[in-house]
N, C-alpha and C. Protein backbone atom coordinates (compact mmCIF):
# COMPACT_ATOMS: atom_id res chain seq x y z
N UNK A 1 -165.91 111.13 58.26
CA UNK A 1 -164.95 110.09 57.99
C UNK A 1 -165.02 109.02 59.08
N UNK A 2 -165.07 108.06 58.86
CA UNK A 2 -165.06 106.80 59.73
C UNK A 2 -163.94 106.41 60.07
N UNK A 3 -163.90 106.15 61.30
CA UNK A 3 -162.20 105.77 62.15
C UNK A 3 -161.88 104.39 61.86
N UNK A 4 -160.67 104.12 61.71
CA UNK A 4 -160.14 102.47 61.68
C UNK A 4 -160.64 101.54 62.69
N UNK A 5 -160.84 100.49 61.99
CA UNK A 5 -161.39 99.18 63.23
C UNK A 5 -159.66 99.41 63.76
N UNK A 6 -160.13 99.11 65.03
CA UNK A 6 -159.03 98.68 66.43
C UNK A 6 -158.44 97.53 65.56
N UNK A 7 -157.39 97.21 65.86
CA UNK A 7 -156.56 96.16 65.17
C UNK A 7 -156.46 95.42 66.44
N UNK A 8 -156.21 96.08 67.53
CA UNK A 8 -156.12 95.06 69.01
C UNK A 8 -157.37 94.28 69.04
N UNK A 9 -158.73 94.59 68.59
CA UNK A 9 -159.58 93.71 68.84
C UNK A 9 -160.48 92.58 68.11
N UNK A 10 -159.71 92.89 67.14
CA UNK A 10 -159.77 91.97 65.96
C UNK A 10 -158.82 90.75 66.14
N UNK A 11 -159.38 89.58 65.14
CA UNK A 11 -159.14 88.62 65.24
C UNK A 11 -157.94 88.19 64.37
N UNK A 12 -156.93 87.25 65.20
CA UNK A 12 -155.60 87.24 64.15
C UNK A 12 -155.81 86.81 63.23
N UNK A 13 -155.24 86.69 61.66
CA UNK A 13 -155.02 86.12 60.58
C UNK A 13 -154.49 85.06 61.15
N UNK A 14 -154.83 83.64 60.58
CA UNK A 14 -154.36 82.71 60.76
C UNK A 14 -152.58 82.88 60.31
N UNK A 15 -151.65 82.33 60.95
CA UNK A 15 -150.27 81.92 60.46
C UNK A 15 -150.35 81.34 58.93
N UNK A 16 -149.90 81.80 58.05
CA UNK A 16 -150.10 81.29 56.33
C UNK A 16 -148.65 81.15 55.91
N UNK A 17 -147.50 81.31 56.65
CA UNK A 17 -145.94 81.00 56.29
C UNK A 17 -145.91 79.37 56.06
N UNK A 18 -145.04 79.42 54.74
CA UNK A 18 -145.06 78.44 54.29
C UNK A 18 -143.53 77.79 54.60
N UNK A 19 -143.67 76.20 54.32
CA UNK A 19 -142.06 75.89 54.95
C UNK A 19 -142.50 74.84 56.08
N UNK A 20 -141.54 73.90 56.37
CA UNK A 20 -141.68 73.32 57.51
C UNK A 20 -140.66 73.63 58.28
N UNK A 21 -139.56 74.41 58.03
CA UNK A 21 -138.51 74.95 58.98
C UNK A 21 -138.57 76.57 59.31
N UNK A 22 -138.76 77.04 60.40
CA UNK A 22 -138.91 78.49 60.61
C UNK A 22 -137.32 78.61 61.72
N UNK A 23 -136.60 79.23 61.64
CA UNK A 23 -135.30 79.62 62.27
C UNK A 23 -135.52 81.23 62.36
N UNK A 24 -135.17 81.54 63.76
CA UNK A 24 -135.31 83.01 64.16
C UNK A 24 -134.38 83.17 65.48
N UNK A 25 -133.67 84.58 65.78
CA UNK A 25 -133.31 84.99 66.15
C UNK A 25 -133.76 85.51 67.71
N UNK A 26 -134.12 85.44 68.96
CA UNK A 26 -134.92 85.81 70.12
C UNK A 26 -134.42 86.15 71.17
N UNK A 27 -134.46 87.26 71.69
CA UNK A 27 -133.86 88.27 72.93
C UNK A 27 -133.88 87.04 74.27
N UNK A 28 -134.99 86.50 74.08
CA UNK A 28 -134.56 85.38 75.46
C UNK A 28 -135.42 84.15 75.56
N UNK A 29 -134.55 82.73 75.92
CA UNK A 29 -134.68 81.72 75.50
C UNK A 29 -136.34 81.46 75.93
N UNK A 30 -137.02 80.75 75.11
CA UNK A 30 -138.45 80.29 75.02
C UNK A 30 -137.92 78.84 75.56
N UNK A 31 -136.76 78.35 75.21
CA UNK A 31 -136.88 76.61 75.51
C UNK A 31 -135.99 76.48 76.84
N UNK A 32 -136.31 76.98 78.21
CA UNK A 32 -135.59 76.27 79.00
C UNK A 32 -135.06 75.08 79.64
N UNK A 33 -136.18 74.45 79.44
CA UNK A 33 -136.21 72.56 79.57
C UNK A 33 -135.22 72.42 79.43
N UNK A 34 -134.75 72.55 77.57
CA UNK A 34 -133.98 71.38 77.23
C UNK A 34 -132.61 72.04 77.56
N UNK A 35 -131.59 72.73 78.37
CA UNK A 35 -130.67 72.93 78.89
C UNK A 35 -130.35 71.71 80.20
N UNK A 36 -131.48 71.64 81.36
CA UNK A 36 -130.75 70.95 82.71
C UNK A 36 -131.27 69.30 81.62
N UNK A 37 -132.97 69.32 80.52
CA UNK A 37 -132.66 68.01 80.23
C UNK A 37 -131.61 67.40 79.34
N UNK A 38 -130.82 68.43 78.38
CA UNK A 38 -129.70 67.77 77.60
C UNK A 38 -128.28 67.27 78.72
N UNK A 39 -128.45 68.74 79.70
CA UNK A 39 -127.02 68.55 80.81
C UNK A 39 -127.16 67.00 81.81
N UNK A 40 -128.51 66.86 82.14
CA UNK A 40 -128.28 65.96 82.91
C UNK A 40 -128.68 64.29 82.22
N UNK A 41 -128.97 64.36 80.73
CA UNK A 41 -128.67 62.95 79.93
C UNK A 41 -127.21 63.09 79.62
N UNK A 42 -126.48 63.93 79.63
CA UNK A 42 -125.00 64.16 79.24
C UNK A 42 -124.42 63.37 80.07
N UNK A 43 -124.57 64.21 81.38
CA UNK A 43 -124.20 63.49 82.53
C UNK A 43 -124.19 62.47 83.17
N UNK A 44 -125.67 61.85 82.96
CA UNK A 44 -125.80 60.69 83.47
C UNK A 44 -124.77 59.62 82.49
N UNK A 45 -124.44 60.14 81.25
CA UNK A 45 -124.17 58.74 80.21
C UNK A 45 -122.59 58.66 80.26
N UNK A 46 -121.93 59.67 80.42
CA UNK A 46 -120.76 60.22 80.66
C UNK A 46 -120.38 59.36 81.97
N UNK A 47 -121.63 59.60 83.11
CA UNK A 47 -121.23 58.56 84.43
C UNK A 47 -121.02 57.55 84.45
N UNK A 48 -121.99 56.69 83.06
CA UNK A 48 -121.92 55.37 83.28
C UNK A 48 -120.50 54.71 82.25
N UNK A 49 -120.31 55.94 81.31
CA UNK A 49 -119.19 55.44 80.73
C UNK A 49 -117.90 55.50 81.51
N UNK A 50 -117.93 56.03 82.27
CA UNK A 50 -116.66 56.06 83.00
C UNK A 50 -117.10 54.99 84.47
N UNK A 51 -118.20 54.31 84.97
CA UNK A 51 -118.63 53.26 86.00
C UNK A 51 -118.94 52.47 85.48
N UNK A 52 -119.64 52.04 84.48
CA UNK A 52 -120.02 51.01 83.43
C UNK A 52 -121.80 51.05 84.09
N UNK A 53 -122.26 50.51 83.04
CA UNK A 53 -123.54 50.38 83.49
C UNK A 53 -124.52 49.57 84.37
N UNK A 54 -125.76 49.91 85.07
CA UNK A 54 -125.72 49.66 86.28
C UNK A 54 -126.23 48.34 85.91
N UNK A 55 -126.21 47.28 87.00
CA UNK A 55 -126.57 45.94 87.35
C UNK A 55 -128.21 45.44 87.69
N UNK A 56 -128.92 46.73 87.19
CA UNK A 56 -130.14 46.64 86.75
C UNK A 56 -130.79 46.72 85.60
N UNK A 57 -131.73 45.73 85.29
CA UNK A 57 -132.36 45.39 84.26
C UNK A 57 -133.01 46.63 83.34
N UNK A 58 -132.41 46.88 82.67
CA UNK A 58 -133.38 48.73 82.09
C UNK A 58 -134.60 47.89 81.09
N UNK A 59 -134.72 47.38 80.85
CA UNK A 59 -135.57 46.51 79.20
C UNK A 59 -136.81 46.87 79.47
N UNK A 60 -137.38 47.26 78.50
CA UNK A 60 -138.86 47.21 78.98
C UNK A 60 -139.86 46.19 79.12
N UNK A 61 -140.89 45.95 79.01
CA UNK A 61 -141.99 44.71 79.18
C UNK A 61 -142.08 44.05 77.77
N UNK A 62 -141.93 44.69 76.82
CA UNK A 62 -142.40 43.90 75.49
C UNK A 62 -140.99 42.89 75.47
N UNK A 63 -139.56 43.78 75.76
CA UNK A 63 -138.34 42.68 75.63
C UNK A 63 -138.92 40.90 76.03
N UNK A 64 -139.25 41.22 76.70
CA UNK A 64 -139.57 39.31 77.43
C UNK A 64 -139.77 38.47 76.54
N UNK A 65 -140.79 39.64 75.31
CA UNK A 65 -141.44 38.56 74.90
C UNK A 65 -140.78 38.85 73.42
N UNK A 66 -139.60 39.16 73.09
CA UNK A 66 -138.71 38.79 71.93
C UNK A 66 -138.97 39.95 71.34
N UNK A 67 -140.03 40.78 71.68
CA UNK A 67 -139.80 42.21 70.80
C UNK A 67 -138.80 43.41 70.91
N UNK A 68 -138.17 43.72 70.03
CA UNK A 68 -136.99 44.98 70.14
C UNK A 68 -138.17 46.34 69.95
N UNK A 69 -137.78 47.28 70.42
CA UNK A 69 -138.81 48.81 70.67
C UNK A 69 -137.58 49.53 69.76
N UNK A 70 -137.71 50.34 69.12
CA UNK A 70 -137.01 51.74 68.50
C UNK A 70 -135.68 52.28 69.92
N UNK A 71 -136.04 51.85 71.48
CA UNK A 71 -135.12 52.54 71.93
C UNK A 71 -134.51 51.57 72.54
N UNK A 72 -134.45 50.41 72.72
CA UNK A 72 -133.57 49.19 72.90
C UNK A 72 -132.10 49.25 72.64
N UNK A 73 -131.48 49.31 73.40
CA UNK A 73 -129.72 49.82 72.83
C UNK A 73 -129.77 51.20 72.85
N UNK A 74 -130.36 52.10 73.33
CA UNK A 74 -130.40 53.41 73.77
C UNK A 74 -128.78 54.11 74.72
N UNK A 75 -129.11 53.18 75.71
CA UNK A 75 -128.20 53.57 76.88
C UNK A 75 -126.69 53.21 76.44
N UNK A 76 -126.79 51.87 75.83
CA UNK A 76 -125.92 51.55 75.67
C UNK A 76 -124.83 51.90 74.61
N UNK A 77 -125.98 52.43 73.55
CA UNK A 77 -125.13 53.29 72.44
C UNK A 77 -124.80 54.57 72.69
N UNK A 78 -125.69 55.51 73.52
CA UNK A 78 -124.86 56.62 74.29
C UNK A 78 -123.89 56.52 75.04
N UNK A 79 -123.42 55.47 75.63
CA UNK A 79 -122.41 55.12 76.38
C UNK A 79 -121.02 54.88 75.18
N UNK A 80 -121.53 54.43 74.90
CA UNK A 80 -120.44 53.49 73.59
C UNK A 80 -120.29 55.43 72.86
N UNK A 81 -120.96 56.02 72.54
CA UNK A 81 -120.72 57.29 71.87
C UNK A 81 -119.77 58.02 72.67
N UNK A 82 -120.08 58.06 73.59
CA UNK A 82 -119.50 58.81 75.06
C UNK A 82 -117.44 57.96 74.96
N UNK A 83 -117.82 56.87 74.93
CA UNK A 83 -116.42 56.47 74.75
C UNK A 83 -115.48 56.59 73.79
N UNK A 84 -116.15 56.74 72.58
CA UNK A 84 -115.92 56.98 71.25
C UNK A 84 -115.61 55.62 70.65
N UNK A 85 -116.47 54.90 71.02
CA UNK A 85 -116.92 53.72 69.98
C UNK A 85 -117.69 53.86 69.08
N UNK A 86 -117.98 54.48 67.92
CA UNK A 86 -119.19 55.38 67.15
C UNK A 86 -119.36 53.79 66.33
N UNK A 87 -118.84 52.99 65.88
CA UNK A 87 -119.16 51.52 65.09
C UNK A 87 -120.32 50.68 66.21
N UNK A 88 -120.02 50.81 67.46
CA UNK A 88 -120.82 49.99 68.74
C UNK A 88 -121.52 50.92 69.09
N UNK A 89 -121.63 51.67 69.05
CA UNK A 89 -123.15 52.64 69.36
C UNK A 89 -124.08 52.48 67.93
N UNK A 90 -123.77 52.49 67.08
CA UNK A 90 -124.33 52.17 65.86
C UNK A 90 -124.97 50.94 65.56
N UNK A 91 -124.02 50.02 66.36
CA UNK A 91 -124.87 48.63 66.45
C UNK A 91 -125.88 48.69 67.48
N UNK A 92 -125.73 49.08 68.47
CA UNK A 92 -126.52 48.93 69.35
C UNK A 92 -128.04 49.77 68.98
N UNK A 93 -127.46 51.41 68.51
CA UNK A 93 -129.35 51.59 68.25
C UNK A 93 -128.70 52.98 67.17
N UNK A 94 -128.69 53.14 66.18
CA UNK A 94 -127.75 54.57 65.35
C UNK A 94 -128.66 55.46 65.81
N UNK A 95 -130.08 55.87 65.97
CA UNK A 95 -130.39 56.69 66.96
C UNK A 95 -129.52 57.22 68.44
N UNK A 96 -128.74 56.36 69.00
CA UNK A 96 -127.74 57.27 69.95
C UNK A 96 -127.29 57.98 69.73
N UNK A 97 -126.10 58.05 68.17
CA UNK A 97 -125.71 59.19 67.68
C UNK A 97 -126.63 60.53 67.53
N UNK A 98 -127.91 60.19 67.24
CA UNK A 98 -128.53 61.47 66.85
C UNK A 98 -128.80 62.07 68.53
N UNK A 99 -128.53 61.26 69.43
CA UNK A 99 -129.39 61.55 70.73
C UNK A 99 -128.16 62.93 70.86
N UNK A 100 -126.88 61.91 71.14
CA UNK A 100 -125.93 62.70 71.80
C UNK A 100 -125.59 64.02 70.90
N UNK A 101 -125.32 63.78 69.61
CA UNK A 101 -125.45 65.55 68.88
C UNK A 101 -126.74 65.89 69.36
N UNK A 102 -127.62 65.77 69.37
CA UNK A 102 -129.31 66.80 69.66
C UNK A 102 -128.71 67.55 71.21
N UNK A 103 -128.10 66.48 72.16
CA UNK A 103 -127.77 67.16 73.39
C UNK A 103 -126.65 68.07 73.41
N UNK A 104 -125.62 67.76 72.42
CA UNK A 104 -124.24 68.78 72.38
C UNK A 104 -124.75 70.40 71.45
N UNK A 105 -125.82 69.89 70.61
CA UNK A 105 -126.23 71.22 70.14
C UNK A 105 -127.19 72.06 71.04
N UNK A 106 -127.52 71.50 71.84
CA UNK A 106 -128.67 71.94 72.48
C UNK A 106 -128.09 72.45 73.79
N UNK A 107 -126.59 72.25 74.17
CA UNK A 107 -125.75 72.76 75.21
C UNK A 107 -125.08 73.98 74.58
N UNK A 108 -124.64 74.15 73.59
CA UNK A 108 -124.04 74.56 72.87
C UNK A 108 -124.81 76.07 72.24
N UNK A 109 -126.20 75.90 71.86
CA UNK A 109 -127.20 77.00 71.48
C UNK A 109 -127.16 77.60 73.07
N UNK A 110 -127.41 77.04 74.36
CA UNK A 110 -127.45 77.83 75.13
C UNK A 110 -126.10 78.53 75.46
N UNK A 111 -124.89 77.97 75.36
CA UNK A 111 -123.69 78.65 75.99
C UNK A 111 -123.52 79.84 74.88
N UNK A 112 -123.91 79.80 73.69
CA UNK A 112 -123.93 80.66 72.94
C UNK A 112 -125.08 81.65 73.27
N UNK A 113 -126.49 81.41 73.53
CA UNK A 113 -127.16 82.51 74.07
C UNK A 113 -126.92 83.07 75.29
N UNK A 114 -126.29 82.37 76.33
CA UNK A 114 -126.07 82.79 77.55
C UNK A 114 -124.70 84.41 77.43
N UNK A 115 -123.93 83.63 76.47
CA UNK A 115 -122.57 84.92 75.94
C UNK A 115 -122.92 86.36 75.08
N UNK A 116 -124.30 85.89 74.13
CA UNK A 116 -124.74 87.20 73.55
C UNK A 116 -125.87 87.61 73.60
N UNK A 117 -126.57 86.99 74.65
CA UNK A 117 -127.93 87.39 74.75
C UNK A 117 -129.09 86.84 73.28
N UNK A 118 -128.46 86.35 72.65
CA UNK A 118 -129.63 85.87 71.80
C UNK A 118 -129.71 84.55 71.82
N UNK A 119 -130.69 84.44 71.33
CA UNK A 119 -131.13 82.24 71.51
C UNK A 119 -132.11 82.47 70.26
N UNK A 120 -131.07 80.93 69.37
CA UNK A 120 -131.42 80.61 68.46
C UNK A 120 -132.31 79.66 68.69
N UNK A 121 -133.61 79.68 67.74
CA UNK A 121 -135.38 79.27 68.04
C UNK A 121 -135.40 78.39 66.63
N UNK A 122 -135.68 77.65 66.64
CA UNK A 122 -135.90 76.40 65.47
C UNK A 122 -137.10 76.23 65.88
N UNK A 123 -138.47 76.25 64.69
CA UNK A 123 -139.69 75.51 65.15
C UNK A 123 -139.95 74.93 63.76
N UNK A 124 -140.28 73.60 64.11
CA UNK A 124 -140.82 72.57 63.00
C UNK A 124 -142.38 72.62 62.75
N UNK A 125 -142.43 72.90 61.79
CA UNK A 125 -144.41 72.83 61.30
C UNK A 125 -144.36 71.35 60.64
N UNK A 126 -144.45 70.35 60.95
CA UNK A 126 -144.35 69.08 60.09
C UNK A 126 -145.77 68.92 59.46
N UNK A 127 -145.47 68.69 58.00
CA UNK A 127 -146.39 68.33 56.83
C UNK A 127 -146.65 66.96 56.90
N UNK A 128 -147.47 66.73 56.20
CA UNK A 128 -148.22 65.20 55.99
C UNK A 128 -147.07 64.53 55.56
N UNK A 129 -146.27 65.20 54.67
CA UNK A 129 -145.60 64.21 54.26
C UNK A 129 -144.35 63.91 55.61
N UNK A 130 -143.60 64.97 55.94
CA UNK A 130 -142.69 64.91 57.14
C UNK A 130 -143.35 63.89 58.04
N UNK A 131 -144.50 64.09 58.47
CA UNK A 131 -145.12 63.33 59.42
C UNK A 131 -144.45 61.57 59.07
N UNK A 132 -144.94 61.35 57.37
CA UNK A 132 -144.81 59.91 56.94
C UNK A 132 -143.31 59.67 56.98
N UNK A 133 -142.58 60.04 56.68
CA UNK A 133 -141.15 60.18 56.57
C UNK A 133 -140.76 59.72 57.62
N UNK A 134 -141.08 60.76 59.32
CA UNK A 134 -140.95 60.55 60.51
C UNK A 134 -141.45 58.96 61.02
N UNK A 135 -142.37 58.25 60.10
CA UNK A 135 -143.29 56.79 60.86
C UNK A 135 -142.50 55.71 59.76
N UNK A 136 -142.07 56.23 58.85
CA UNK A 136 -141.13 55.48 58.31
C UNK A 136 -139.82 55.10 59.08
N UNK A 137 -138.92 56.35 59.35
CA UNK A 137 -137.67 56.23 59.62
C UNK A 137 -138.17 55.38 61.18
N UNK A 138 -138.96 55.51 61.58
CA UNK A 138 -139.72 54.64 63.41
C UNK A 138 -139.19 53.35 62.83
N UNK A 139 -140.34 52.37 61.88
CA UNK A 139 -140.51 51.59 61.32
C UNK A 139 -139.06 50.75 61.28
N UNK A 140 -138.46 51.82 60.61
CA UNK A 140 -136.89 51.26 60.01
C UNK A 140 -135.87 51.26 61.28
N UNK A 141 -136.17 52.10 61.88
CA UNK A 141 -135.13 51.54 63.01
C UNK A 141 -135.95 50.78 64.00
N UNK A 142 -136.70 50.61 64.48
CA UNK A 142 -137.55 49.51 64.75
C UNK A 142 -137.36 48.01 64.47
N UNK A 143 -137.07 47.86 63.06
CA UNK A 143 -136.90 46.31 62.08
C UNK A 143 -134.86 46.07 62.50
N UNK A 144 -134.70 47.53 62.25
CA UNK A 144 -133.36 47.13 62.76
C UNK A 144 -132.94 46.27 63.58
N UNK A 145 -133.49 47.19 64.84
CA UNK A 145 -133.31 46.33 66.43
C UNK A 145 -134.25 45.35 66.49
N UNK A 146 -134.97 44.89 65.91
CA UNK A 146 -135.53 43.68 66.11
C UNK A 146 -134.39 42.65 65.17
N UNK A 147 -133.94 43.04 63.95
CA UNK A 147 -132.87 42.65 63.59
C UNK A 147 -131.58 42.13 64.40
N UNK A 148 -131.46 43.26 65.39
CA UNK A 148 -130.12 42.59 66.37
C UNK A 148 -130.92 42.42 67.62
N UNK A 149 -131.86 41.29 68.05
CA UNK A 149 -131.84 41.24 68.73
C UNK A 149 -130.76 40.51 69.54
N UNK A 150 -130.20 39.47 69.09
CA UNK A 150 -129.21 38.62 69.99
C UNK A 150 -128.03 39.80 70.30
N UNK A 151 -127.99 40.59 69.85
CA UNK A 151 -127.49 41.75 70.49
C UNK A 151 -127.65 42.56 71.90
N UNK A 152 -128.51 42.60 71.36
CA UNK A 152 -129.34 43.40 72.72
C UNK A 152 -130.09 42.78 73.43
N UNK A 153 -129.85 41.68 73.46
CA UNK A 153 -130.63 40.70 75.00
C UNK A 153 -129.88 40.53 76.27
């Protein structure tokens, strides 16, 4: 009788799960980053809403020359969120809103793994099409803020 091939030395099956959302359950956090980086964009925006913002120029190089970027009104709509102006953060870039929930959930998954030992794991497989979706929604908030620019100058 012939013995089983070793399974340890064989080669994995490629991953074949289908889906672009995989959600799982994990004894201990894989994503440490984004804890001190959600705590300390919290913080910093929280600072400036309560000091106002600083007396330096944040804009990047293309501003000069009349172009708005996707994150133009960034700071300022996290700030405005932070105050609970949600209409003026919206003008300024509606991406803030998504910034500041991504950071309150992302504080929030850890204070919850830190209390039961588990950490909830989200991984995105993005498809061709997600991908287009993703260079669309760029696009569109992009035209936006070039839209307000006399806003944001």
């Amino acid at each position: 009788m012939n013995a089983p091939a070793d399974r340890r030395s064989s080669p994995r099956p490629p991953d074949r799960r289908s889906g672009v959302l995989h959600v799982r359950v994990a004894r201990e956090d894989h994503h440490r980053l984004l804890v001190p980086l959600a705590a300390s964009g919290l913080l910093t925006a929280a600072m400036l809403a309560v000091v106002g913002l600083p007396p330096v120029d944040l804009h990047g190089p293309l501003h000069y020359l009349g172009v708005m970027d996707p994150l133009c009104g960034m700071t300022r709509g996290t700030v405005a969120v932070l105050r609970g102006q949600l209409a003026l953060a919206w003008a300024y870039n509606p991406a803030s809103l998504l910034l500041v929930a991504g950071a309150a959930l992302a504080l929030g998954r850890w204070l919850v793994g830190w209390l039961t030992g588990r950490w909830l794991e989200v991984r995105v497989r993005p498809s061709r099409v997600a991908w287009a979706v993703a260079a669309v929604a760029v696009l569109v908030l992009w035209a936006n803020q070039q839209a307000h620019a006399a806003l944001l100058d």
